[in-house]
C-alpha atoms as a PDB file:
ATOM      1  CA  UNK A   1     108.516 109.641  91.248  1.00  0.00           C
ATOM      2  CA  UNK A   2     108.415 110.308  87.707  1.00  0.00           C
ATOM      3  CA  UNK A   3     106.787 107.704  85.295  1.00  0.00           C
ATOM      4  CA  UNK A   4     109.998 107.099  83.043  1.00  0.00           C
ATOM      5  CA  UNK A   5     111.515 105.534  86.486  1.00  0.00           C
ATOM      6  CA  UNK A   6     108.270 103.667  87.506  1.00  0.00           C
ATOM      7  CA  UNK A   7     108.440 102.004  84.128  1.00  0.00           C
ATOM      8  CA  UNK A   8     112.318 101.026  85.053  1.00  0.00           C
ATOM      9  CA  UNK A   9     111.219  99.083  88.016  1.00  0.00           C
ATOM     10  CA  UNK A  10     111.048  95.521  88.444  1.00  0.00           C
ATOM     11  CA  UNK A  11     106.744  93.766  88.765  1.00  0.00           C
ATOM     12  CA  UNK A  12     108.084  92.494  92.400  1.00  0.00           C
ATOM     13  CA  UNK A  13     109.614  96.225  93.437  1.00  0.00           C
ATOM     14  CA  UNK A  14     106.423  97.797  92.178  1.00  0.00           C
ATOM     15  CA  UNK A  15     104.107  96.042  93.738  1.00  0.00           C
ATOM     16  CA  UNK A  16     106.406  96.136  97.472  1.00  0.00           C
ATOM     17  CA  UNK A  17     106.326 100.206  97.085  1.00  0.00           C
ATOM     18  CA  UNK A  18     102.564 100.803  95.616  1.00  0.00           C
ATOM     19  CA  UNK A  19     101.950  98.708  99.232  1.00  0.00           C
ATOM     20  CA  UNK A  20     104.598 101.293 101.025  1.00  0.00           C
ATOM     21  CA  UNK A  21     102.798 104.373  99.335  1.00  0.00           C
ATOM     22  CA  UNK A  22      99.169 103.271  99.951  1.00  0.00           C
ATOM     23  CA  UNK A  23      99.864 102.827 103.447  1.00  0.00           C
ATOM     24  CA  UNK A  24     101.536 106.139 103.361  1.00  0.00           C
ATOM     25  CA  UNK A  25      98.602 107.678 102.028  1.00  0.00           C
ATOM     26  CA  UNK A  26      96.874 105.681 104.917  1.00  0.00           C
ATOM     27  CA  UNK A  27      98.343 107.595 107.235  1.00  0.00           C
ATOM     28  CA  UNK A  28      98.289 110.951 105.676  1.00  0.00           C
ATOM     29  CA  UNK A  29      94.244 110.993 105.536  1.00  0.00           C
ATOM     30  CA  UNK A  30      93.755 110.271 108.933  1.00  0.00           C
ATOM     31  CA  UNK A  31      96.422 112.490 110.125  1.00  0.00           C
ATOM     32  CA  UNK A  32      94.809 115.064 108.322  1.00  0.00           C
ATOM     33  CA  UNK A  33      91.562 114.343 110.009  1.00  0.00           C
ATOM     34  CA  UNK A  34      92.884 114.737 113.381  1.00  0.00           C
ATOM     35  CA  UNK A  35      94.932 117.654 112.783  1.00  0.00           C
ATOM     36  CA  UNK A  36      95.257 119.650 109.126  1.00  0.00           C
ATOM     37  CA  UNK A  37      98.797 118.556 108.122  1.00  0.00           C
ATOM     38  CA  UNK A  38     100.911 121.421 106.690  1.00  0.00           C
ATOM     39  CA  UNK A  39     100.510 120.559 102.960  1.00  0.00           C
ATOM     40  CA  UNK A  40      97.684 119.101 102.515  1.00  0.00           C
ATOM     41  CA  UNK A  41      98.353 118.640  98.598  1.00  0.00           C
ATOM     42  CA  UNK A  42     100.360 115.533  99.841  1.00  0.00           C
ATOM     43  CA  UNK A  43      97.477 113.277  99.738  1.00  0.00           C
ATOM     44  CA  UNK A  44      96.741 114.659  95.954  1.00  0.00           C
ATOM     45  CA  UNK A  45     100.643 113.808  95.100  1.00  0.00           C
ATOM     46  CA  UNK A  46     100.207 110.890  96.834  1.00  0.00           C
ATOM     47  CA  UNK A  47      97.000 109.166  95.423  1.00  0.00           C
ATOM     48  CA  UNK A  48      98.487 110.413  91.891  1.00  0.00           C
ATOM     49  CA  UNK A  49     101.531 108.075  92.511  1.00  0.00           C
ATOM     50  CA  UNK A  50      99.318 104.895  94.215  1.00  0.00           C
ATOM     51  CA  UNK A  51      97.347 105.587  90.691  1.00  0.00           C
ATOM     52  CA  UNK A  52     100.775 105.469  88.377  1.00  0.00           C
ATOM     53  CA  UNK A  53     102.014 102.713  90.336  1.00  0.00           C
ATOM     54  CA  UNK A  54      98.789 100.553  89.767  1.00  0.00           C
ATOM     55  CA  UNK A  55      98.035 101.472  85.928  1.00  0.00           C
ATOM     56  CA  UNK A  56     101.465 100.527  85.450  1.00  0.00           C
ATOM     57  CA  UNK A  57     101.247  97.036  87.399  1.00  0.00           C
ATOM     58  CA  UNK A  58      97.773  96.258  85.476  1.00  0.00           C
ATOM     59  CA  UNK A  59      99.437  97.838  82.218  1.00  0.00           C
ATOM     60  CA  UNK A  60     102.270  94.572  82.618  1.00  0.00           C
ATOM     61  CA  UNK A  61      99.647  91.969  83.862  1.00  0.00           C
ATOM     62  CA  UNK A  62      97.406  92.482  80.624  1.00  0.00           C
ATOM     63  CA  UNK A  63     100.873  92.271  78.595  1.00  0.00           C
ATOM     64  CA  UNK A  64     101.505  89.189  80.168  1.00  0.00           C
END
């Protein structure tokens, strides 16, 4: 997800998919624990994403 279409999203459908992705990311480090996954630059991708998704929530909260 690039940040020109995190910036498009509504406060509400932010917030609902940084929840989705930091459960995804969750999941990824303890599957990775049990087992290497295949690519385990996922979990860099992913926390990169939970961090855009948060600076931008914070970034509209301080606006507010």
């Amino acid at each position: 997800m690039k940040q020109t279409e995190i910036t498009k999203l509504s406060t509400a459908d932010l917030q609902s998919r940084l929840d989705d992705f930091k459960g995804q990311l969750t999941n990824l480090k303890l599957t990775h624990k049990m087992a290497p996954i295949e690519n385990p630059l996922r979990i860099h991708h992913m926390r990169k994403l939970v961090a855009r998704l948060s600076t931008e929530l914070t970034k509209r909260s301080n606006q507010a």
